[in-house]
PDB file of N, CA and C in Angstrom:
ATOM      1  N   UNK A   1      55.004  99.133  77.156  1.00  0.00           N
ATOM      2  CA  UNK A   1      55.121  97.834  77.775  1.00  0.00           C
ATOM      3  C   UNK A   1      56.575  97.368  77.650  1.00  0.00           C
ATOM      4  N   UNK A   2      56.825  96.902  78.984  1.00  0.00           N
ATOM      5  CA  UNK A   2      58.233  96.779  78.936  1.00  0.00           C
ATOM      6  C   UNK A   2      58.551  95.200  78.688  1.00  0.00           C
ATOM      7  N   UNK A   3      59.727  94.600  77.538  1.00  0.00           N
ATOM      8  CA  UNK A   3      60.299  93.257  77.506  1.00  0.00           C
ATOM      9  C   UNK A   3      60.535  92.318  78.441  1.00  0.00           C
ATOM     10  N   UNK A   4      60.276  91.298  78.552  1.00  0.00           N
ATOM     11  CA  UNK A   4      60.715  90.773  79.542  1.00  0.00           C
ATOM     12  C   UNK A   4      61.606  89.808  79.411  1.00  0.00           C
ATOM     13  N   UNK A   5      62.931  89.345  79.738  1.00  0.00           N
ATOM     14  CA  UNK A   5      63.997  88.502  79.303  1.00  0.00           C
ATOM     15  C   UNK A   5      63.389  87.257  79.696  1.00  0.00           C
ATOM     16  N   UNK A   6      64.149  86.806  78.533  1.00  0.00           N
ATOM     17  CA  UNK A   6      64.026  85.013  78.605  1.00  0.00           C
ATOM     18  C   UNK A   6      64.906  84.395  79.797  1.00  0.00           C
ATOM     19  N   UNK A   7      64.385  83.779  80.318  1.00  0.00           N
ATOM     20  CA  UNK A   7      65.653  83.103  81.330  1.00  0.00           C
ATOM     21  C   UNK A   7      65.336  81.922  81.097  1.00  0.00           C
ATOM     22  N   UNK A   8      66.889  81.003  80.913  1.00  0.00           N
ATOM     23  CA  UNK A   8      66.876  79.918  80.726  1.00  0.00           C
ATOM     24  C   UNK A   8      66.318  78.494  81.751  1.00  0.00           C
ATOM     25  N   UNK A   9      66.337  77.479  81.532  1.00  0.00           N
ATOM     26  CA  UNK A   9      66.286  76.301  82.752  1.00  0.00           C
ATOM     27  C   UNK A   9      64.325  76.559  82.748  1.00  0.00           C
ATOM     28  N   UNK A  10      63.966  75.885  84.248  1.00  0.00           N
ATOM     29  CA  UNK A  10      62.698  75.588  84.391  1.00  0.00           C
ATOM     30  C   UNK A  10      62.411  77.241  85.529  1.00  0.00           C
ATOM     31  N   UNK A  11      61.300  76.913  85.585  1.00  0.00           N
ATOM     32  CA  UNK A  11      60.823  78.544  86.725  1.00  0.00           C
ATOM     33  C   UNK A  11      61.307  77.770  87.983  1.00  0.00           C
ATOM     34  N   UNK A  12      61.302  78.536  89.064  1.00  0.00           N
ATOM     35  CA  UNK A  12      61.605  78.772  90.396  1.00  0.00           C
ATOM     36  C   UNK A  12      60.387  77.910  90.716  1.00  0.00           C
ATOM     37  N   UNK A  13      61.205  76.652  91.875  1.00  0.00           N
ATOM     38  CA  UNK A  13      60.038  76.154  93.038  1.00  0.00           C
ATOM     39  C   UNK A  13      59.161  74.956  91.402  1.00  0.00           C
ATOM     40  N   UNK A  14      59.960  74.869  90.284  1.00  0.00           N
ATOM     41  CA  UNK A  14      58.943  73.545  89.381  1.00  0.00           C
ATOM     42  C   UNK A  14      60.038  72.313  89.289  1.00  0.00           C
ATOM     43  N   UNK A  15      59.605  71.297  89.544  1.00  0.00           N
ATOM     44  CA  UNK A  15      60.525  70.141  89.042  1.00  0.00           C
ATOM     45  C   UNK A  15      59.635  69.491  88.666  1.00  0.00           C
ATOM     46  N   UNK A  16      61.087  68.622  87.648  1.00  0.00           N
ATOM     47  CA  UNK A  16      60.778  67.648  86.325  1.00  0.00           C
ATOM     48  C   UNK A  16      60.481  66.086  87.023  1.00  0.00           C
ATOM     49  N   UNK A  17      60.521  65.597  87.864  1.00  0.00           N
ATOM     50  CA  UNK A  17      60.805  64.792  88.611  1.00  0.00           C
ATOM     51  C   UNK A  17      59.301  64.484  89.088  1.00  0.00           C
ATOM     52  N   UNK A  18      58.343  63.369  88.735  1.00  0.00           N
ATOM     53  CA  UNK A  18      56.808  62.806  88.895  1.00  0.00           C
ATOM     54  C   UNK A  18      57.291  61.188  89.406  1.00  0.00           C
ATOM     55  N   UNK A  19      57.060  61.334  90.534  1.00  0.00           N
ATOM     56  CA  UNK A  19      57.437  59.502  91.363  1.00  0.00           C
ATOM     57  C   UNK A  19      56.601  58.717  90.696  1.00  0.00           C
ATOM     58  N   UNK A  20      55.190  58.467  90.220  1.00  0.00           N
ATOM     59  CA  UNK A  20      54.670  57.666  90.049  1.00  0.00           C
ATOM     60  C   UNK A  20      54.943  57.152  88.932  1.00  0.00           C
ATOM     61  N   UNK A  21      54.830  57.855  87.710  1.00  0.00           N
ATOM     62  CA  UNK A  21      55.295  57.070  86.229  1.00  0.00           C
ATOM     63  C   UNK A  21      56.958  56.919  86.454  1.00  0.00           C
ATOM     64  N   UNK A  22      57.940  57.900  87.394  1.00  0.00           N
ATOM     65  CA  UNK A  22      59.029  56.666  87.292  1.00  0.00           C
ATOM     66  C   UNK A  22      59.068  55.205  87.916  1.00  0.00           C
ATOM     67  N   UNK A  23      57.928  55.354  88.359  1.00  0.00           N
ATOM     68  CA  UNK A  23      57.953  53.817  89.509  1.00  0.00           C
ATOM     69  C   UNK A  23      57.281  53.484  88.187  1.00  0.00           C
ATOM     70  N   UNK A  24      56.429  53.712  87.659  1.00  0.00           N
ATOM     71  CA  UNK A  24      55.806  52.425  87.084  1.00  0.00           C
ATOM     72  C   UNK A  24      56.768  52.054  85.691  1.00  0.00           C
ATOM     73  N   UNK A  25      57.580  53.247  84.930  1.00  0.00           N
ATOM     74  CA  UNK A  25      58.249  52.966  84.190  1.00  0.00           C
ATOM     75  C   UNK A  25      59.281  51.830  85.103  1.00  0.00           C
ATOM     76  N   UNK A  26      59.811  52.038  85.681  1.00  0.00           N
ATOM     77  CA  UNK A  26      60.668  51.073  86.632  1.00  0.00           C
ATOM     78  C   UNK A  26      60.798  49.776  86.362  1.00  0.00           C
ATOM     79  N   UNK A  27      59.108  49.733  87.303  1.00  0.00           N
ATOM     80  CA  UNK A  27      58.878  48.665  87.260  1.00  0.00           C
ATOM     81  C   UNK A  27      58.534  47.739  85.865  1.00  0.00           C
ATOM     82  N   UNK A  28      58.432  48.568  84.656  1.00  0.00           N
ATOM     83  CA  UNK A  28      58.127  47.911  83.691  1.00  0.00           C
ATOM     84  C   UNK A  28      59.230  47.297  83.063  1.00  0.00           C
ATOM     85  N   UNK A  29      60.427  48.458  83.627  1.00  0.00           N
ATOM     86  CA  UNK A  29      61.694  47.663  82.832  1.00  0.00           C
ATOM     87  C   UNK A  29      62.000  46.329  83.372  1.00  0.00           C
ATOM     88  N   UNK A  30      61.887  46.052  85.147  1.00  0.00           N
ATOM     89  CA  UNK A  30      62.168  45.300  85.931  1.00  0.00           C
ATOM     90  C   UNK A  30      61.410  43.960  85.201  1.00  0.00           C
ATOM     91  N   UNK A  31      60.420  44.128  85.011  1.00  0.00           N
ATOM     92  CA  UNK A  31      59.430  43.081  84.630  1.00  0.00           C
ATOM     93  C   UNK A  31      59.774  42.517  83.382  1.00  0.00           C
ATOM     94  N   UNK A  32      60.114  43.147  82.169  1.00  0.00           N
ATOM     95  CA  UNK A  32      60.856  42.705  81.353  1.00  0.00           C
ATOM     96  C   UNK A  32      61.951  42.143  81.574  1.00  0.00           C
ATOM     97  N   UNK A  33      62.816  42.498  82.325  1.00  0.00           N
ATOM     98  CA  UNK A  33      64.031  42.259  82.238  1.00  0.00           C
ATOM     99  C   UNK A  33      63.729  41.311  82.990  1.00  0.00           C
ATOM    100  N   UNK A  34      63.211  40.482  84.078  1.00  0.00           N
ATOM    101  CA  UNK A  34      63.162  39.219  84.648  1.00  0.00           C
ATOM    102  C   UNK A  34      62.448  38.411  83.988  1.00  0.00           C
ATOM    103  N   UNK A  35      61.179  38.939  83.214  1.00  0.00           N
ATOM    104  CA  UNK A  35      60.634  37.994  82.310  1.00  0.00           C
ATOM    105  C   UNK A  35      61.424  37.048  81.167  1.00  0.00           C
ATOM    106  N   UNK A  36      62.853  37.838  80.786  1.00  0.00           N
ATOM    107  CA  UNK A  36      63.528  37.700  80.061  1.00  0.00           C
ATOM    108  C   UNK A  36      64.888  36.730  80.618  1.00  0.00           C
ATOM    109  N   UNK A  37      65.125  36.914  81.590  1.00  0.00           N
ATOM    110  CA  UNK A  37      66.111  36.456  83.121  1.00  0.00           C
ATOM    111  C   UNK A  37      67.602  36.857  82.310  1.00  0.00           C
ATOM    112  N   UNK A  38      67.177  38.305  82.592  1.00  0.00           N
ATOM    113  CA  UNK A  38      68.277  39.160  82.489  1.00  0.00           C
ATOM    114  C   UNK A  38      68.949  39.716  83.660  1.00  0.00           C
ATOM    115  N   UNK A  39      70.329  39.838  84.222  1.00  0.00           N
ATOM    116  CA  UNK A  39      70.704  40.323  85.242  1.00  0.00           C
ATOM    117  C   UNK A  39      70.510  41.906  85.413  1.00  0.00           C
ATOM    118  N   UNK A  40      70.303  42.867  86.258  1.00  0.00           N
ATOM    119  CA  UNK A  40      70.266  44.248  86.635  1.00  0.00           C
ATOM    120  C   UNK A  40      71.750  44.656  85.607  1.00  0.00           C
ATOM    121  N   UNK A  41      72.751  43.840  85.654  1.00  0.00           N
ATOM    122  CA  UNK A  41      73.862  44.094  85.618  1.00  0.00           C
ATOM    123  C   UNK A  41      74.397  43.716  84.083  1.00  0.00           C
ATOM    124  N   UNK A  42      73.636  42.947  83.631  1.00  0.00           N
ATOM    125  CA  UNK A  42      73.777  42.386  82.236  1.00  0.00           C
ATOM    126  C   UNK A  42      72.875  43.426  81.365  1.00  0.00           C
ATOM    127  N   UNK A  43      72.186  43.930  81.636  1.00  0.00           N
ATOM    128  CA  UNK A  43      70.776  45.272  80.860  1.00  0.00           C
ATOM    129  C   UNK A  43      71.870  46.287  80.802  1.00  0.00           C
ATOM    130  N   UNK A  44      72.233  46.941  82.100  1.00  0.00           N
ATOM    131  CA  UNK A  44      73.171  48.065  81.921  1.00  0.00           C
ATOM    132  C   UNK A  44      74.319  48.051  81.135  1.00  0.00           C
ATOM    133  N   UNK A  45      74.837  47.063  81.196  1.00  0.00           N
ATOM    134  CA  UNK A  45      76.138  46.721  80.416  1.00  0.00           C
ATOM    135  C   UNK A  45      75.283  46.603  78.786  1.00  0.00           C
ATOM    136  N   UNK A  46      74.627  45.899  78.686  1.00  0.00           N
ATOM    137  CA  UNK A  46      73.697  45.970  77.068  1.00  0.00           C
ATOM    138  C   UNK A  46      73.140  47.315  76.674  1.00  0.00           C
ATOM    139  N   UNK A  47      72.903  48.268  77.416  1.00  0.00           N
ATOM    140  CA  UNK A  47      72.274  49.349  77.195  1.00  0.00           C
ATOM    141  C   UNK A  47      73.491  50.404  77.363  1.00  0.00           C
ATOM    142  N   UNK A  48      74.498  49.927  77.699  1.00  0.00           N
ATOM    143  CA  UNK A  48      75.595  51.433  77.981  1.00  0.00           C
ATOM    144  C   UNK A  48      75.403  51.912  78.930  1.00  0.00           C
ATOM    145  N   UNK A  49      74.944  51.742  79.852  1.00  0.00           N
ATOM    146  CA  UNK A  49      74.565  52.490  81.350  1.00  0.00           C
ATOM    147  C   UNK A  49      75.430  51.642  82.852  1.00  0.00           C
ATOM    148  N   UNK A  50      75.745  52.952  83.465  1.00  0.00           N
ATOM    149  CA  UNK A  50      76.112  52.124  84.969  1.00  0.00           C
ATOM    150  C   UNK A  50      75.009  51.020  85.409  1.00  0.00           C
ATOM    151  N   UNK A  51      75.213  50.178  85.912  1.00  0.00           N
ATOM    152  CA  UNK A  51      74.521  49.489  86.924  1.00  0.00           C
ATOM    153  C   UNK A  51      73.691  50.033  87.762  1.00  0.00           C
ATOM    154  N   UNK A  52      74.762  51.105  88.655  1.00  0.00           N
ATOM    155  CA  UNK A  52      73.911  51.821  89.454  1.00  0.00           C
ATOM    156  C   UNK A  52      72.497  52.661  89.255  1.00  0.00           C
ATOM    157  N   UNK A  53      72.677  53.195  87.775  1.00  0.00           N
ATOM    158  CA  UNK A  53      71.874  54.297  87.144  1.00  0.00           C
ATOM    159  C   UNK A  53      70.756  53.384  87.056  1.00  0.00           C
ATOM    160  N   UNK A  54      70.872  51.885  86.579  1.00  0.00           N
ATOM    161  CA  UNK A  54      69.832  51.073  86.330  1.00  0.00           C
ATOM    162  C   UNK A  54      68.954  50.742  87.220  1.00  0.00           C
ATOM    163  N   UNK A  55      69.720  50.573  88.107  1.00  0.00           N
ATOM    164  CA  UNK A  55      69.043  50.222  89.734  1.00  0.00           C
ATOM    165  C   UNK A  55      67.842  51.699  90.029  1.00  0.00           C
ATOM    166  N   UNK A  56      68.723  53.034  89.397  1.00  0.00           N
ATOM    167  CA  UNK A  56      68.065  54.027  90.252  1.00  0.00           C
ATOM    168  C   UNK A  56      66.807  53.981  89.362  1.00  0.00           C
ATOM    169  N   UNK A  57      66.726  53.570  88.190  1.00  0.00           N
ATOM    170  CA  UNK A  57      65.592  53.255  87.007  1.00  0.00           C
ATOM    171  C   UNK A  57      64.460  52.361  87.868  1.00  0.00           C
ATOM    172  N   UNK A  58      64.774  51.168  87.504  1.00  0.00           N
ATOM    173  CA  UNK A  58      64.057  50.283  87.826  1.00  0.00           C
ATOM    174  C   UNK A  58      63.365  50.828  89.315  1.00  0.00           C
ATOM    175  N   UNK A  59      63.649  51.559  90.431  1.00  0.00           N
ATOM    176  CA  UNK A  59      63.165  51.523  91.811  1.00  0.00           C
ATOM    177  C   UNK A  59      62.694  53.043  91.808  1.00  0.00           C
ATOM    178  N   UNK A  60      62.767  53.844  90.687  1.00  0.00           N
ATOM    179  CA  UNK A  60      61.852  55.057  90.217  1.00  0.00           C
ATOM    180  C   UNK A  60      62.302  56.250  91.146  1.00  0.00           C
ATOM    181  N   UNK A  61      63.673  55.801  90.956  1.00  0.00           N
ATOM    182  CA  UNK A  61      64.372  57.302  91.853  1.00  0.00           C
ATOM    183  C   UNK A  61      64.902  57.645  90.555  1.00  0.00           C
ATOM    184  N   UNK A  62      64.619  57.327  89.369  1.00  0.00           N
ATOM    185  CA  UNK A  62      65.565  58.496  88.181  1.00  0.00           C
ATOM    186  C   UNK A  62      64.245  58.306  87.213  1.00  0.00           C
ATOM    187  N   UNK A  63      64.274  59.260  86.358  1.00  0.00           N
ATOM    188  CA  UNK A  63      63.406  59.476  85.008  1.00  0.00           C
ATOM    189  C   UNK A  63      64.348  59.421  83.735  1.00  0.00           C
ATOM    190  N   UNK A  64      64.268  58.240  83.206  1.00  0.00           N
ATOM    191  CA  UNK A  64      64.996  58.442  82.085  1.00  0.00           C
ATOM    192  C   UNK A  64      65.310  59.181  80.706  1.00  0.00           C
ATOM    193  N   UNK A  65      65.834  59.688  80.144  1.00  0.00           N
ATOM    194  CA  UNK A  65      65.656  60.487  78.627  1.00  0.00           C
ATOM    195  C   UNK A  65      65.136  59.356  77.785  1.00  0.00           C
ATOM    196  N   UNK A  66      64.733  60.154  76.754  1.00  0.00           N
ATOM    197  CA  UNK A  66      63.963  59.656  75.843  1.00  0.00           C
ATOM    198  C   UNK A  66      65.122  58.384  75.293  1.00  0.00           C
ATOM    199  N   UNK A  67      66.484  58.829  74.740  1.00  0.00           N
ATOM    200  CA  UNK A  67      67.139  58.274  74.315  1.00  0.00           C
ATOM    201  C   UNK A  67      68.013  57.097  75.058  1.00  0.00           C
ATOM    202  N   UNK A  68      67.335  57.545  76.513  1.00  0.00           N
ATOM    203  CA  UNK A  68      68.345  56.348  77.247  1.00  0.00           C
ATOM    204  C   UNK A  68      67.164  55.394  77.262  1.00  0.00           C
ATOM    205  N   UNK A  69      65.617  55.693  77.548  1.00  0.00           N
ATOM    206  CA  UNK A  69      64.661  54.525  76.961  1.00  0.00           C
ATOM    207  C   UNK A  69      64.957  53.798  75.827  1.00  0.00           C
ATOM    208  N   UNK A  70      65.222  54.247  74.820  1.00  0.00           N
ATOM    209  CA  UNK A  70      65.348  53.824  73.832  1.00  0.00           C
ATOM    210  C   UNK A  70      66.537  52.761  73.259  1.00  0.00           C
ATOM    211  N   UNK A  71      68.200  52.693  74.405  1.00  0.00           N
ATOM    212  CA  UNK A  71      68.442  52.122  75.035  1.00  0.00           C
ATOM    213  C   UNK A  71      68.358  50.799  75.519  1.00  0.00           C
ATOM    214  N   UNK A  72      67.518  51.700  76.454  1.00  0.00           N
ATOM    215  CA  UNK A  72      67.271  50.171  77.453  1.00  0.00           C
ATOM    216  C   UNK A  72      65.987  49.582  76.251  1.00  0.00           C
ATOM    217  N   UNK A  73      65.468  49.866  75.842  1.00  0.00           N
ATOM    218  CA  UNK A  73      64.700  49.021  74.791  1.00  0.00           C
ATOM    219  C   UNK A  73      65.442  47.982  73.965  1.00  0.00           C
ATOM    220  N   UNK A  74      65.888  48.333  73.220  1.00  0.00           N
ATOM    221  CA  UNK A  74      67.200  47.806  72.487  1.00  0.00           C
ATOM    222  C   UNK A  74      67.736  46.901  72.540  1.00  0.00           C
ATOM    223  N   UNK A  75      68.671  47.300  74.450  1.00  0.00           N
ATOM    224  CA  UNK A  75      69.028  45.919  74.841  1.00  0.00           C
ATOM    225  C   UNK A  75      67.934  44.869  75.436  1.00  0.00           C
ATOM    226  N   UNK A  76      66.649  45.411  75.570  1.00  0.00           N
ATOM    227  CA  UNK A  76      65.634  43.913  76.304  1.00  0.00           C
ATOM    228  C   UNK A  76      65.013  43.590  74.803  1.00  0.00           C
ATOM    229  N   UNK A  77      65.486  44.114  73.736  1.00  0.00           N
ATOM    230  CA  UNK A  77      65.154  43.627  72.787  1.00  0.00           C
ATOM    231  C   UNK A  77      63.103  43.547  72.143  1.00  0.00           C
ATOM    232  N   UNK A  78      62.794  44.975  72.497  1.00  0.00           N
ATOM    233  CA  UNK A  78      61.770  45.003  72.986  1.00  0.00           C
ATOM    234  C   UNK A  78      61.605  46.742  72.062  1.00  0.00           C
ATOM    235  N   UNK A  79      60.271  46.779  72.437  1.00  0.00           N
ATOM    236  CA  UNK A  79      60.078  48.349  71.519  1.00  0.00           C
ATOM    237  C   UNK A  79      60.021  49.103  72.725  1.00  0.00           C
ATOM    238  N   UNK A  80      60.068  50.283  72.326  1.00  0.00           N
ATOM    239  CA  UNK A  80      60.187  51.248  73.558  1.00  0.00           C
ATOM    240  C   UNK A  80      58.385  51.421  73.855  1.00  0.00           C
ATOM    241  N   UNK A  81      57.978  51.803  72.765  1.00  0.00           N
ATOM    242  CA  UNK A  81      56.092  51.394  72.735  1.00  0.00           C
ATOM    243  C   UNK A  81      55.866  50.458  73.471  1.00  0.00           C
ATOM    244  N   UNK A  82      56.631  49.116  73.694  1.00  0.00           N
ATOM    245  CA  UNK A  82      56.111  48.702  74.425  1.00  0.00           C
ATOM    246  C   UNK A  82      55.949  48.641  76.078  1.00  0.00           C
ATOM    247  N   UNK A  83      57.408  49.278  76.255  1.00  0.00           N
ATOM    248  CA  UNK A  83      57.529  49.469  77.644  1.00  0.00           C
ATOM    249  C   UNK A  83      56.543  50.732  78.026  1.00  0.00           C
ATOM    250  N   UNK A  84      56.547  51.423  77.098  1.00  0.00           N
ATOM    251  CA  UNK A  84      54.955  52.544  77.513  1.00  0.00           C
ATOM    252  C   UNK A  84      54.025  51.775  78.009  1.00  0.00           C
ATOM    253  N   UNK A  85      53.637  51.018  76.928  1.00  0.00           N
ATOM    254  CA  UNK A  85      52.019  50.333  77.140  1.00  0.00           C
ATOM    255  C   UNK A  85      52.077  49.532  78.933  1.00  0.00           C
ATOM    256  N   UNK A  86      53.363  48.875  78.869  1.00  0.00           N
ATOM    257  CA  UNK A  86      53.620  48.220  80.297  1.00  0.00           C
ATOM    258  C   UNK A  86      53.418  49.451  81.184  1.00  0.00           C
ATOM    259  N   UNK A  87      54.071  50.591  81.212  1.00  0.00           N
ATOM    260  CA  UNK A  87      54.183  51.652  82.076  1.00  0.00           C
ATOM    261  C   UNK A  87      52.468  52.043  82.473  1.00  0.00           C
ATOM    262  N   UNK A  88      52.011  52.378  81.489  1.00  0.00           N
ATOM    263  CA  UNK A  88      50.386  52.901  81.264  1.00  0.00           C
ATOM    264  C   UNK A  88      49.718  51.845  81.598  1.00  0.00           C
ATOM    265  N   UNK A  89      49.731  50.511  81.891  1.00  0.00           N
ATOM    266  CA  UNK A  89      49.397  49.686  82.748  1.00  0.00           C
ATOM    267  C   UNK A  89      49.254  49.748  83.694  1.00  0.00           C
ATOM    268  N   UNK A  90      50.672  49.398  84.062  1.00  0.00           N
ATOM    269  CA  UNK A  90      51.113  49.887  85.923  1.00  0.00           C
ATOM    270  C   UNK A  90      50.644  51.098  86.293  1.00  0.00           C
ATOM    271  N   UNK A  91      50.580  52.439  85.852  1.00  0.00           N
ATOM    272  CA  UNK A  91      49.476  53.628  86.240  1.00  0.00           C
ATOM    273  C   UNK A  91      47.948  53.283  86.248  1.00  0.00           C
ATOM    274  N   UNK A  92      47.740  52.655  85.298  1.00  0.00           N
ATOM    275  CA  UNK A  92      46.159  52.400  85.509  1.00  0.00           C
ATOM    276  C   UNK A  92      45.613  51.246  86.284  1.00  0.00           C
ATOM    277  N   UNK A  93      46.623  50.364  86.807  1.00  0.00           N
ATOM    278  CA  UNK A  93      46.339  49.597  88.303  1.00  0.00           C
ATOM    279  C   UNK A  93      47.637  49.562  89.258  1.00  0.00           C
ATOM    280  N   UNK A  94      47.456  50.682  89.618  1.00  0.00           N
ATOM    281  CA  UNK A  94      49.012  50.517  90.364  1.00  0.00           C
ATOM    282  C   UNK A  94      48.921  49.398  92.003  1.00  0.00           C
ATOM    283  N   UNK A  95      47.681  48.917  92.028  1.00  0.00           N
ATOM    284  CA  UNK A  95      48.020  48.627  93.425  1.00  0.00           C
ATOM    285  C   UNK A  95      47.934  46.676  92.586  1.00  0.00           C
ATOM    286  N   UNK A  96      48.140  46.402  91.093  1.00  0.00           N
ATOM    287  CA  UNK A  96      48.366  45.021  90.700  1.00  0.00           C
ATOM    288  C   UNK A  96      49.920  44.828  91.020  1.00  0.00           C
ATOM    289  N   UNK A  97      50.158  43.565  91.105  1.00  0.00           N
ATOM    290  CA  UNK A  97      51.330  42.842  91.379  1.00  0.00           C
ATOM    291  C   UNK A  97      52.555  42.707  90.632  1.00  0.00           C
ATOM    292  N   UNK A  98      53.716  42.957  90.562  1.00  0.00           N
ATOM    293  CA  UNK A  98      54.805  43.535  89.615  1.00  0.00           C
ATOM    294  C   UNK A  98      55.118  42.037  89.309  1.00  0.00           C
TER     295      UNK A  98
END
């Protein structure tokens, strides 16, 4: 039986990239962060992040790392647990009102 090499990265034709929990993570940051009446622009700057990157967060065109959650937690002054529980919300009624 012949070895078969490791190859690095993900397999051919798989991405990391699931629209729905980044929308609902998104939207959970969004919701905090207005609950709080924080600017788009005042979070990023509190969290170390472009603006732009934030925007692509909140509207669930990016998936964040663990550590940039952790982050944006930080600066909304908030647990990262909790923005789960918000997230796992928004998945389990996604068609409720942001």
């Amino acid at each position: 039986m012949q070895k078969r090499s490791i190859q690095r990265g993900r397999p051919t034709g798989t991405t990391t990239y699931e629209a729905e929990p980044a929308i609902a993570f998104g939207a959970a940051v969004r919701e905090e962060r207005t609950n709080q009446a924080i600017s788009q622009e005042a979070l990023a700057h509190l969290a170390g992040v472009e603006r732009s990157h934030m925007g692509k967060i909140e509207r669930g065109e990016h998936v964040p790392t663990l550590p940039l959650i952790l982050k944006i937690a930080r600066a909304l002054k908030c647990s990262a647990a909790h923005l789960m529980a918000l997230t796992e919300d928004k998945l389990a009624s996604p068609n409720s009102s942001d």
